[in-house]
Structure formats: C-alpha cells, structure tokens
C-alpha atoms as a PDB file:
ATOM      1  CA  UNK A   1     170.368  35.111 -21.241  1.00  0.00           C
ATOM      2  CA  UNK A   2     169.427  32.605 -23.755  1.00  0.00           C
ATOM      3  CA  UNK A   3     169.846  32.938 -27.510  1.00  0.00           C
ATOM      4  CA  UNK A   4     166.427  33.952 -28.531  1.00  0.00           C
ATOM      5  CA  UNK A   5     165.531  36.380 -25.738  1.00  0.00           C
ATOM      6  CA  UNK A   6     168.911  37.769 -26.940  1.00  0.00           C
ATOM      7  CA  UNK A   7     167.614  37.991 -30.283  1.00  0.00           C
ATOM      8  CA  UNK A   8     164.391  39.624 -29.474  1.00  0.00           C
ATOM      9  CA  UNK A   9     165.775  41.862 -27.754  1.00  0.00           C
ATOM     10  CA  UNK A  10     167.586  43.117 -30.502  1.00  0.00           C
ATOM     11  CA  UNK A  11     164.344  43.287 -32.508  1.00  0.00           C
ATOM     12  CA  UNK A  12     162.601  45.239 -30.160  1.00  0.00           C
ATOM     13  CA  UNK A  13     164.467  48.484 -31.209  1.00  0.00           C
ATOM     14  CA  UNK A  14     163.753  47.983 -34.822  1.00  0.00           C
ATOM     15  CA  UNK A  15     163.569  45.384 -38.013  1.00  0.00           C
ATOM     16  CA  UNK A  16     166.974  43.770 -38.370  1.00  0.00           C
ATOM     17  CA  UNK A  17     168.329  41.331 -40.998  1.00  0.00           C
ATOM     18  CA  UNK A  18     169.713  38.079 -40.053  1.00  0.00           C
ATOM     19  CA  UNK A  19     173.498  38.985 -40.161  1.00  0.00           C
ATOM     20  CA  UNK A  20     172.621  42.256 -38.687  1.00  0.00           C
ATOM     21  CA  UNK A  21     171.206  40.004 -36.260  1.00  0.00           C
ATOM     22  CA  UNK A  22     174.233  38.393 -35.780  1.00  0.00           C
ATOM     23  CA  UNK A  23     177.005  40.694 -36.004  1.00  0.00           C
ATOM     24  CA  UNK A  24     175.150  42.609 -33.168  1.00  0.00           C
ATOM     25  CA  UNK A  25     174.347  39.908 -30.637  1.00  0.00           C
ATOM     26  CA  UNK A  26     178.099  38.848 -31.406  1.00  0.00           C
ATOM     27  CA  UNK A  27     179.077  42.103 -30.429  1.00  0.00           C
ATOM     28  CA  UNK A  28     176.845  42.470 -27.137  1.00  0.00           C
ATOM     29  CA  UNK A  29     178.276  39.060 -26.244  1.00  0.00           C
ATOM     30  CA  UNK A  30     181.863  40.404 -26.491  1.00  0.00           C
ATOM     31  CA  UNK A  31     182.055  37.545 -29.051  1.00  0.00           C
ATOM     32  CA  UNK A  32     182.131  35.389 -26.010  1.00  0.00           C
ATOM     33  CA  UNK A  33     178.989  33.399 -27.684  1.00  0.00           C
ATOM     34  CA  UNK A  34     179.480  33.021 -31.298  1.00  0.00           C
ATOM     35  CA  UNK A  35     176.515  32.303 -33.164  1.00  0.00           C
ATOM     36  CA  UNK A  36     175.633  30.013 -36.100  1.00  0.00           C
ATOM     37  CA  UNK A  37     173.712  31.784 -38.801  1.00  0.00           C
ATOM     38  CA  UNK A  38     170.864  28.751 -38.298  1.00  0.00           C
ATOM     39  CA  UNK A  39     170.372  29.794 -34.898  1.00  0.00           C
ATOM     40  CA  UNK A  40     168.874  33.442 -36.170  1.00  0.00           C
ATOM     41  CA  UNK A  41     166.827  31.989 -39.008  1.00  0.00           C
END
C-alpha cells in the first residue's frame, strides 16, 4: 500500500483533517510507517 491510496482510503469514509489524517493512517500502520505532515498536505 502506498501513502496516498492509504490516504484515500481514509477519505472515503468521510472528510478528515490533515492530522486526523495522520494520526489515523499512523495508527492503521501500527506506527510502523510514520508520516510527515507534508506528505498529507
């Protein structure tokens, strides 16, 4: 899975903000793949 299908789906359940963005994917991940805020903007 790369970063921004990640991030979509995330988005496809609902709006999101960037650090909701974030903590989320962080948390699918395990926090295995830590992301950089500039990644989700």
């Amino acid at each position: 899975m790369a970063v921004r299908e990640g991030l979509l789906s995330l988005l496809s359940d609902g709006p999101r903000y960037g650090y909701q963005l974030k903590t989320q994917f962080e948390a699918a991940t395990g926090g295995i793949w830590p992301l950089n805020v500039g990644q989700v903007y």
